[in-house]
N, C-alpha and C. Protein backbone atom coordinates (compact mmCIF):
# COMPACT_ATOMS: atom_id res chain seq x y z
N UNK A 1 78.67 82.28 103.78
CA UNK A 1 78.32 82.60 105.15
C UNK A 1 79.49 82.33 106.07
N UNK A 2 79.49 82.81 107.28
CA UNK A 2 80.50 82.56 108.26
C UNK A 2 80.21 82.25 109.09
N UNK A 3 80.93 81.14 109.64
CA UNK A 3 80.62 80.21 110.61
C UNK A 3 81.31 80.65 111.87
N UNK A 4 80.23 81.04 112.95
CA UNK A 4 80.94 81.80 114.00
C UNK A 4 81.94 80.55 114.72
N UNK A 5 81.96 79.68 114.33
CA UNK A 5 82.57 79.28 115.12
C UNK A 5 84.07 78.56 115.16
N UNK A 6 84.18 78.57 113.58
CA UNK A 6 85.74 78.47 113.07
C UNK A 6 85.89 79.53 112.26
N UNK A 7 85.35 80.76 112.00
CA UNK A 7 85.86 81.89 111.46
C UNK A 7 85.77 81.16 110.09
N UNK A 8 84.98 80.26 109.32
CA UNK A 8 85.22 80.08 107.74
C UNK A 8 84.25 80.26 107.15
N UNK A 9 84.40 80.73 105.76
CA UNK A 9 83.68 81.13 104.99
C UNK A 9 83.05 80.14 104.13
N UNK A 10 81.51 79.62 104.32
CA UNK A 10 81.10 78.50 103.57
C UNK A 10 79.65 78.66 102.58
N UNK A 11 80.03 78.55 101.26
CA UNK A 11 78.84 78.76 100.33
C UNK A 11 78.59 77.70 99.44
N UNK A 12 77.18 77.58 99.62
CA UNK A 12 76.60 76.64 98.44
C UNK A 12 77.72 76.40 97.71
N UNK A 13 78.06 74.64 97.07
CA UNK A 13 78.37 74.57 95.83
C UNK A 13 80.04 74.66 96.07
N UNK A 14 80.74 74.89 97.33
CA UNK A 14 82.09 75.25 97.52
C UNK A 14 82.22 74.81 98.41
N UNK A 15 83.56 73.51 98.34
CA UNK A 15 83.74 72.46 99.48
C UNK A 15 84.19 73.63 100.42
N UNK A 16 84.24 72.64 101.94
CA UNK A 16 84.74 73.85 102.74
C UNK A 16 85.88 73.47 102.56
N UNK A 17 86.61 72.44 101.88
CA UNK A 17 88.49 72.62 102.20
C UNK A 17 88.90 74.03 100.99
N UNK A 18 88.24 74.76 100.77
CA UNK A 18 88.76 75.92 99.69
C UNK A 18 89.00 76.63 100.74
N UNK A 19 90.63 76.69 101.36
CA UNK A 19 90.83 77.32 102.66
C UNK A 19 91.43 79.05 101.61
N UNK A 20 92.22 78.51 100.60
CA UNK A 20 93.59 79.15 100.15
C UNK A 20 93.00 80.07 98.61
N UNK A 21 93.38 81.09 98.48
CA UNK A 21 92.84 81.66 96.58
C UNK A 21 93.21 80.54 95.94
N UNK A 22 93.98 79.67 96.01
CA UNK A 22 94.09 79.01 94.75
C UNK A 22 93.22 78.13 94.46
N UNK A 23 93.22 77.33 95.94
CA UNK A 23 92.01 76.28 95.82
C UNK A 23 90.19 76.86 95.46
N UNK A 24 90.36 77.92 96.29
CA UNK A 24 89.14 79.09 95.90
C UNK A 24 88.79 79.64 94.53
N UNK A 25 89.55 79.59 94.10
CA UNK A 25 89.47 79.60 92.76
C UNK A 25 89.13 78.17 91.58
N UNK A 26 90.08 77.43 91.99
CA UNK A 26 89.21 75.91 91.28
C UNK A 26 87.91 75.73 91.44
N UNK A 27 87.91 75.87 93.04
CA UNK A 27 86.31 75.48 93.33
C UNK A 27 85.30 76.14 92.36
N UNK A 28 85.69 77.54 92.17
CA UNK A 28 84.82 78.59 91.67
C UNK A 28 84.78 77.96 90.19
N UNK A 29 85.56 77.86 89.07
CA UNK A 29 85.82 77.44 87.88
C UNK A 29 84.63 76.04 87.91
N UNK A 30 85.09 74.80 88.84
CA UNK A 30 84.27 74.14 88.86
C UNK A 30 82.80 74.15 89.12
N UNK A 31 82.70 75.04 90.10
CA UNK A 31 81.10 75.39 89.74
C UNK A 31 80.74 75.96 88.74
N UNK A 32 81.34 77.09 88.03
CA UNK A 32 81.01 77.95 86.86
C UNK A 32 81.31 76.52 85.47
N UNK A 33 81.34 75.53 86.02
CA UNK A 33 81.93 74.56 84.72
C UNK A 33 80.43 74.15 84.28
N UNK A 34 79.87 73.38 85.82
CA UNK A 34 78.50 73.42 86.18
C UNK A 34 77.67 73.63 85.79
N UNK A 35 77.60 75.20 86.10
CA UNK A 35 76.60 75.83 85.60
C UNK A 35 76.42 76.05 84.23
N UNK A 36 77.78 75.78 83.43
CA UNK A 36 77.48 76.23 82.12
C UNK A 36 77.31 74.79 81.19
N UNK A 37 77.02 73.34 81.99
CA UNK A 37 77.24 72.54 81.68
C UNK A 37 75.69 72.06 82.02
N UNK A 38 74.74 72.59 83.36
CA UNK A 38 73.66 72.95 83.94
C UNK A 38 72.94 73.48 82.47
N UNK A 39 73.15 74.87 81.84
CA UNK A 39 72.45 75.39 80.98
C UNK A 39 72.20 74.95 79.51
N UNK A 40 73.13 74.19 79.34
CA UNK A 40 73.20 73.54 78.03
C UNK A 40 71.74 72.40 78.01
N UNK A 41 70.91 72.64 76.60
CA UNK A 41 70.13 71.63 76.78
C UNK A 41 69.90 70.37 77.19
N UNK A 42 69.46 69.94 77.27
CA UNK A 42 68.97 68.29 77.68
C UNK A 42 68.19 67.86 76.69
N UNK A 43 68.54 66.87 76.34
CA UNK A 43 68.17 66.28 74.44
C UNK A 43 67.48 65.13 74.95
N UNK A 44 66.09 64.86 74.28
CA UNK A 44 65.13 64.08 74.69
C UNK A 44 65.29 62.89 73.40
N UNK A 45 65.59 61.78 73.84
CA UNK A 45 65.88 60.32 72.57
C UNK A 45 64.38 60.66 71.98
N UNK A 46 64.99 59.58 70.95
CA UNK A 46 63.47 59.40 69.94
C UNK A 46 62.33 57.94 71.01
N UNK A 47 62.57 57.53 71.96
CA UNK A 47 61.42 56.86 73.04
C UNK A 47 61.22 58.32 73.93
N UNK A 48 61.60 59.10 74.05
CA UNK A 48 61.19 60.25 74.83
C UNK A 48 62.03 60.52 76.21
N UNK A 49 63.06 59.54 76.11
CA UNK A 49 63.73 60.16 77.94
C UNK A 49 64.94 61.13 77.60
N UNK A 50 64.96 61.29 78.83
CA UNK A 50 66.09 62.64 78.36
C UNK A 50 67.52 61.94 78.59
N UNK A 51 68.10 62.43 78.49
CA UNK A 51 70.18 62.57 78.44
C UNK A 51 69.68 62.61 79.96
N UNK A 52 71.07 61.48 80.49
CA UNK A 52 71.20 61.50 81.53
C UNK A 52 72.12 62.97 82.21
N UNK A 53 71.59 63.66 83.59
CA UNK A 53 71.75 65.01 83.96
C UNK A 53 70.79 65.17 85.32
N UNK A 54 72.20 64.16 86.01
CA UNK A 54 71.85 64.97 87.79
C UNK A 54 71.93 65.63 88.24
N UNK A 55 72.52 66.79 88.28
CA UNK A 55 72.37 67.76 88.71
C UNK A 55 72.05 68.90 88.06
N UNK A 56 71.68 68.90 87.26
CA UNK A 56 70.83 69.91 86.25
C UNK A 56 69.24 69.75 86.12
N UNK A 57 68.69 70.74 86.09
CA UNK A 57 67.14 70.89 86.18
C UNK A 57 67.16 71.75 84.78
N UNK A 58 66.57 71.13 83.39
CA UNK A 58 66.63 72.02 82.24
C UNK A 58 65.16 71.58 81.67
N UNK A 59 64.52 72.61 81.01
CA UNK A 59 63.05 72.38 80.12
C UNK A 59 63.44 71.18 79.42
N UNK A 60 62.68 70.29 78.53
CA UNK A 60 63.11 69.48 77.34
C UNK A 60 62.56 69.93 76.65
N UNK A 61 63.92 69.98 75.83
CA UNK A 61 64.09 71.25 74.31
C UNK A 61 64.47 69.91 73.27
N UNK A 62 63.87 69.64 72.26
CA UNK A 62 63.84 68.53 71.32
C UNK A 62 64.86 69.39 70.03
N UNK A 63 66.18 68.76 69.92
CA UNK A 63 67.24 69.07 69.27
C UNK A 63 66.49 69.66 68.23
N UNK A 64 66.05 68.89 67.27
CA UNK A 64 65.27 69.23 66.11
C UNK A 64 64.39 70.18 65.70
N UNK A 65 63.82 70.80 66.44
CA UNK A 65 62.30 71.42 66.63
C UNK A 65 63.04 72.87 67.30
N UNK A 66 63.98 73.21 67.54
CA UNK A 66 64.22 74.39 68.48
C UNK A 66 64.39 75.69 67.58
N UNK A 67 63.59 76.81 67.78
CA UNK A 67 63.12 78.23 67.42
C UNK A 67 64.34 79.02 67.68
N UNK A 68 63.76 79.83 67.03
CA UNK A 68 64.84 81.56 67.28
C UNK A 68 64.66 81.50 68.87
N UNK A 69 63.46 81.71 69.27
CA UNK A 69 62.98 81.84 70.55
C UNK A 69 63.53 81.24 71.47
N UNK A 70 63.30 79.86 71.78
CA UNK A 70 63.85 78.90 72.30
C UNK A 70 65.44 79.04 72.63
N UNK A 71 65.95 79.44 71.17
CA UNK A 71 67.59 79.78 71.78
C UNK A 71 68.03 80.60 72.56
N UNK A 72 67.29 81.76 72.45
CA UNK A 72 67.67 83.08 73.11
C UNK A 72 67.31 82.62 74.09
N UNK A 73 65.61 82.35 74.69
CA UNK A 73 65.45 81.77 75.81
C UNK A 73 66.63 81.21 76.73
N UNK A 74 67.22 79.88 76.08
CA UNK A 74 68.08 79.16 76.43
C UNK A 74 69.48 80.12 76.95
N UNK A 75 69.69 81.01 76.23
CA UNK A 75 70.88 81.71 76.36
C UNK A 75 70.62 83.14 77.53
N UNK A 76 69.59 83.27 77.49
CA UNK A 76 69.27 84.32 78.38
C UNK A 76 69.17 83.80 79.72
N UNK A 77 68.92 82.22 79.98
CA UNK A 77 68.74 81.72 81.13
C UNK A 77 70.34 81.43 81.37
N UNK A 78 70.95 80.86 80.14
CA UNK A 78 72.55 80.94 80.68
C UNK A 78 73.15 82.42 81.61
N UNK A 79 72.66 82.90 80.63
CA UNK A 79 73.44 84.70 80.93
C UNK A 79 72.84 84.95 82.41
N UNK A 80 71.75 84.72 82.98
CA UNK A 80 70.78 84.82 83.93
C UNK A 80 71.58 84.13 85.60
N UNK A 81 72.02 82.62 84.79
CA UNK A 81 72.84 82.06 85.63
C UNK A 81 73.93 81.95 86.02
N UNK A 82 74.49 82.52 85.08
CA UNK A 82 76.11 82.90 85.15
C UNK A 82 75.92 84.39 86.14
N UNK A 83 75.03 85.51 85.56
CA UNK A 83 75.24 86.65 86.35
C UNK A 83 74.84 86.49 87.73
N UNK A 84 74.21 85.05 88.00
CA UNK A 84 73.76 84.79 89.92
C UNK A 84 74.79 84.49 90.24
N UNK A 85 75.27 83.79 89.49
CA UNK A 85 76.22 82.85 90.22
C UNK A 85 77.98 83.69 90.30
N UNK A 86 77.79 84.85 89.41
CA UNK A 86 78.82 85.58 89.75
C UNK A 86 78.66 86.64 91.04
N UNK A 87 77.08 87.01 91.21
CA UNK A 87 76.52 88.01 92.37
C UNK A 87 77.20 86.77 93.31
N UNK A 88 77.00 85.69 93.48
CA UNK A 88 77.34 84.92 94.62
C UNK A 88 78.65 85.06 95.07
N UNK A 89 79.44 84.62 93.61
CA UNK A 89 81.17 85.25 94.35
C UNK A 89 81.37 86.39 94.71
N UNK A 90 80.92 87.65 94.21
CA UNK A 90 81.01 88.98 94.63
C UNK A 90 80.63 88.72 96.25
N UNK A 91 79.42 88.31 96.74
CA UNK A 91 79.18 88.19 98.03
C UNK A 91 80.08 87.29 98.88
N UNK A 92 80.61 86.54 98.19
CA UNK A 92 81.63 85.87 98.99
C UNK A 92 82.70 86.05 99.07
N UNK A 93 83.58 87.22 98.12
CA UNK A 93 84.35 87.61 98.45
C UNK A 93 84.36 88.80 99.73
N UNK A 94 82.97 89.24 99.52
CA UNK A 94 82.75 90.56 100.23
C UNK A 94 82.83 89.56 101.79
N UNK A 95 82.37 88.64 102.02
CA UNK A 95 82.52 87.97 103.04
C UNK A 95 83.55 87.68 103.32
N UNK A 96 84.38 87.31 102.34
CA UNK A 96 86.30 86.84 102.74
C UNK A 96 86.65 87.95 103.03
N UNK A 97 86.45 89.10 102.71
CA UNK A 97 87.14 90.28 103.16
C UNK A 97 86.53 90.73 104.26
N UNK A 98 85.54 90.81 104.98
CA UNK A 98 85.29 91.03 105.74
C UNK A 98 85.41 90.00 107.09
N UNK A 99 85.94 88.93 106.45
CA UNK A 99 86.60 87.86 107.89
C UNK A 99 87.44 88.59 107.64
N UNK A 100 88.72 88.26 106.92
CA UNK A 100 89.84 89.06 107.12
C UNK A 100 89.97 90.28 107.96
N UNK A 101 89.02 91.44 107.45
CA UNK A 101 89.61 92.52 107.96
C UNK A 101 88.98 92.73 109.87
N UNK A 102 88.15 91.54 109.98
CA UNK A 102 87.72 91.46 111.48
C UNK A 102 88.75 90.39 112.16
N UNK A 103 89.47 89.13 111.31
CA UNK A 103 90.56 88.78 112.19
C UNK A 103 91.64 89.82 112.40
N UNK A 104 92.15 90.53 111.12
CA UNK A 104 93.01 91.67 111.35
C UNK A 104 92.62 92.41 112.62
N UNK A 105 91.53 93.05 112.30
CA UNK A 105 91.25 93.69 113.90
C UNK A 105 91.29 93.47 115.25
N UNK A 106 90.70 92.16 114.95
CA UNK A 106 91.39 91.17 116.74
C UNK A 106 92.96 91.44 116.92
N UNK A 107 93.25 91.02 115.61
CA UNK A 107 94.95 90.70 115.81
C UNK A 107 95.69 91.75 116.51
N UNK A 108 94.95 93.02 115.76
CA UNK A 108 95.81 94.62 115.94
C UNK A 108 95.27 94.78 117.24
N UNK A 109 94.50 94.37 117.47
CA UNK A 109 93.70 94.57 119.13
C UNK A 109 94.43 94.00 120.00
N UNK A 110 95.05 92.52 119.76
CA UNK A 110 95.79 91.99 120.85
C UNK A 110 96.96 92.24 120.84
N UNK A 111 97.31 92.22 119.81
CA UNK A 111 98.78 93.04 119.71
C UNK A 111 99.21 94.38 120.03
N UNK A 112 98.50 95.04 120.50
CA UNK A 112 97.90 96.57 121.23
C UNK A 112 97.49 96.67 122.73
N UNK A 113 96.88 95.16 122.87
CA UNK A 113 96.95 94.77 123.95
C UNK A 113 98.29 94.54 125.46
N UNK A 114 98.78 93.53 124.31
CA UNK A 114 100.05 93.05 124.81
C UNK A 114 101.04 93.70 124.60
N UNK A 115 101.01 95.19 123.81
CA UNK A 115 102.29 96.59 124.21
C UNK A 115 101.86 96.75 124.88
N UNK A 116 100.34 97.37 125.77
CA UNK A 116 100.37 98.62 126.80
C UNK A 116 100.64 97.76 127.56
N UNK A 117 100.32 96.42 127.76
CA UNK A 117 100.79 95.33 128.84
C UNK A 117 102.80 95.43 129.01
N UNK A 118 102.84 95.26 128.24
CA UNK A 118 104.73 95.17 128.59
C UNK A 118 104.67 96.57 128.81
N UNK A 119 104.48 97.50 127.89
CA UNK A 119 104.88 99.14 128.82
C UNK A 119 104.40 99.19 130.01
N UNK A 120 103.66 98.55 130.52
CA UNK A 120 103.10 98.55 131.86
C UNK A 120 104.21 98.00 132.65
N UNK A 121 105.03 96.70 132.58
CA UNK A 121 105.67 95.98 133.17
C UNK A 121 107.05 96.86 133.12
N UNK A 122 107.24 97.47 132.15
CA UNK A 122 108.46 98.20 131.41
C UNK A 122 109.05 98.83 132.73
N UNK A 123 107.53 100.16 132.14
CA UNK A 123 107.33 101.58 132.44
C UNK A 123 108.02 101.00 134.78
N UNK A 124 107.78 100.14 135.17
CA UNK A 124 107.44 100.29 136.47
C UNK A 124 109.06 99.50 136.58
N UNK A 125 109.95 99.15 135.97
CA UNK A 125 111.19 98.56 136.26
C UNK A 125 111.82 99.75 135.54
N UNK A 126 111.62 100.68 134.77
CA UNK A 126 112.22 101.84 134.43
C UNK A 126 111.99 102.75 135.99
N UNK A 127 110.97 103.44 135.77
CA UNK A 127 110.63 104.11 137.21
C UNK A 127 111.46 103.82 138.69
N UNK A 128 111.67 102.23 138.62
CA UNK A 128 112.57 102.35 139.92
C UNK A 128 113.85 102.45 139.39
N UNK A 129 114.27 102.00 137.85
CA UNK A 129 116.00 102.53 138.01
C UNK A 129 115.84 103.74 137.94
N UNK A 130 115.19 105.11 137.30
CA UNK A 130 115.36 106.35 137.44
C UNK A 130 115.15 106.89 138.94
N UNK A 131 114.55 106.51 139.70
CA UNK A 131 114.41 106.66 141.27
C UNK A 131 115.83 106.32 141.58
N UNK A 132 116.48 105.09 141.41
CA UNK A 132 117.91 104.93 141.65
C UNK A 132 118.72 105.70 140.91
N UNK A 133 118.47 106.13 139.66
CA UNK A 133 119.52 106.89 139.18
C UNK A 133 119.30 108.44 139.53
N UNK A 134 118.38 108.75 140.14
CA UNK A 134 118.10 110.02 140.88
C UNK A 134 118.50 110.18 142.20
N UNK A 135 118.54 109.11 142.59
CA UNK A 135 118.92 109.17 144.47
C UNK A 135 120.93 109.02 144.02
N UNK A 136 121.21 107.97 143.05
CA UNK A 136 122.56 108.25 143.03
C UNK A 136 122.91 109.63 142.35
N UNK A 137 122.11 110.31 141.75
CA UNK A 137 123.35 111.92 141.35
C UNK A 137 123.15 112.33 142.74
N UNK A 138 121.67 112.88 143.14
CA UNK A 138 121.70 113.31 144.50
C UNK A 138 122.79 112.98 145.14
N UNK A 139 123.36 111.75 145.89
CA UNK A 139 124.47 111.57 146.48
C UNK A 139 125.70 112.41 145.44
N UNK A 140 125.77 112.31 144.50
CA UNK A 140 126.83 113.07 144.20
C UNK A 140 127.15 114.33 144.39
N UNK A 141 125.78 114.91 144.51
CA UNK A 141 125.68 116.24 144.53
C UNK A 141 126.22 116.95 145.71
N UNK A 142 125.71 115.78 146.57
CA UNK A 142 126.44 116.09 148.39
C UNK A 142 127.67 116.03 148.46
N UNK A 143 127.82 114.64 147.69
CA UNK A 143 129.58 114.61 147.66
C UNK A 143 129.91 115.67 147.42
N UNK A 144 129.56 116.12 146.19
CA UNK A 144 130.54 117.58 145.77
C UNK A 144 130.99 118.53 146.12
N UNK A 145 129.64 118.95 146.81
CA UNK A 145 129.28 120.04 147.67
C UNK A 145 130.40 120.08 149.04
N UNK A 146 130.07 118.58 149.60
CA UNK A 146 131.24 117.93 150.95
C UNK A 146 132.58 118.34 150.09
N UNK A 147 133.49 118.15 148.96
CA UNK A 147 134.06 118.22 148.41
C UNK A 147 134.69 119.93 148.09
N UNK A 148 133.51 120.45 147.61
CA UNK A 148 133.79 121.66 147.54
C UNK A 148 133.96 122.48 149.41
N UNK A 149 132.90 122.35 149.90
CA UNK A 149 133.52 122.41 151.46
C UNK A 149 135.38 122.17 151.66
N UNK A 150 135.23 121.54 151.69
CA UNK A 150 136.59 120.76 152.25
C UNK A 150 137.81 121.56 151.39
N UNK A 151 137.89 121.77 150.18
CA UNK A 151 138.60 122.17 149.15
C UNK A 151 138.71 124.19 149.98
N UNK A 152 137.42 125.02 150.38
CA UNK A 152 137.93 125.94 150.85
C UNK A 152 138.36 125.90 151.53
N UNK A 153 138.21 124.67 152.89
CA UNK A 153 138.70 124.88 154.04
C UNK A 153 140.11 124.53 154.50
N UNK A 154 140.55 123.48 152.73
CA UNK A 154 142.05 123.27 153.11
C UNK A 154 142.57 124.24 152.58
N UNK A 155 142.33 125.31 151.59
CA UNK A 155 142.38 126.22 150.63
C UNK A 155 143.12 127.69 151.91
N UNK A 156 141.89 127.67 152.70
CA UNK A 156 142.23 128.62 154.23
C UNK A 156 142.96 127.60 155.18
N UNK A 157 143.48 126.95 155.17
CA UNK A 157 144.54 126.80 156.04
C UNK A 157 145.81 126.75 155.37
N UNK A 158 145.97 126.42 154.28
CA UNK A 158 146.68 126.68 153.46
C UNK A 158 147.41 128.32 153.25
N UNK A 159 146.66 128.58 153.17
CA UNK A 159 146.78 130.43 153.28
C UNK A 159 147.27 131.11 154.97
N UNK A 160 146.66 130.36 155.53
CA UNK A 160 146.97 130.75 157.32
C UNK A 160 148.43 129.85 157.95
N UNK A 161 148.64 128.51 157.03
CA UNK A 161 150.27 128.31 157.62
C UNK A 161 150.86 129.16 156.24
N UNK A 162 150.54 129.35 155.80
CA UNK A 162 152.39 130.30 154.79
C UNK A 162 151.76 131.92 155.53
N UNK A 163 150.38 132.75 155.52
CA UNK A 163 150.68 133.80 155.77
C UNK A 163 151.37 133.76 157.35
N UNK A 164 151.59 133.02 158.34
CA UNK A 164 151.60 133.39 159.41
C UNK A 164 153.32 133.28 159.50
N UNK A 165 153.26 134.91 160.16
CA UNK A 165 155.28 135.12 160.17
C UNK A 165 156.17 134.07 161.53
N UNK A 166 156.91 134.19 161.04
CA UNK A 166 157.76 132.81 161.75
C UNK A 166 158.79 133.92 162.60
């Protein structure tokens, strides 16, 4: 399950420090150690108590006395518990991946965020140098123009002191 409130993923049977795959993986081994340690009989002494086994809940199956039946039984409840307890990791991975791919999404969200934010800041310190770099060609353009002016008009006087006869 996920805990809305530190984003971690916490299931039966799996400390919460299994932050990392590796440690996630021991944990898992150790429960599957468990369970297959869970399914193994429980042997009842000759006064009648059983093998000590806290955390296991098993029928008492008397070493001696045990059937065709009885075994398969026994083994079908293994197979039974192993295939829950593997549906469980399947679901918990499906849960690790699905934190993941919803922190990913925040992430790509804020980080998507904080471009249109700087292009925002960008875009408006660009805009005034192109306003400045538009008002300065403009001035050039006058210049030129003033420039080209001036260039015919020394161009015709030029022409009016040599044509004029002496």
């Amino acid at each position: 399950m996920l805990s809305p409130a530190d984003n971690s993923i916490q299931t039966p049977g799996i400390s919460e420090n299994a932050e990392t795959p590796e440690c996630l993986n021991q944990e898992l081994m150790k429960e599957n150690q468990r369970v297959i340690e869970c399914a193994s009989p429980v042997l009842v002494t000759e006064s009648g108590d059983q093998g000590s086994s806290s955390k296991c809940h098993t029928p008492n199956i008397v070493s001696n006395e045990m059937t065709r039946e009885d075994i398969i039984s026994a083994a079908n409840a293994l197979i039974d518990n192993l295939n829950n307890k593997r549906k469980r990791d399947t679901q918990l991975l499906d849960n690790f991946k699905k934190a993941l791919e919803l922190q990913v999404q925040r992430t790509c969200t804020m980080v998507e965020e904080r471009m249109f934010h700087v292009y925002e800041e960008q875009g408006k310190v660009v805009q005034q140098k192109l306003q400045e770099l538009f008002a300065g060609i403009e001035r050039i353009a006058k210049t030129e123009a003033e420039l080209a002016e001036f260039r015919e008009a020394l161009r015709l006087l030029y022409t009016d002191i040599n044509a004029s006869p002496e």
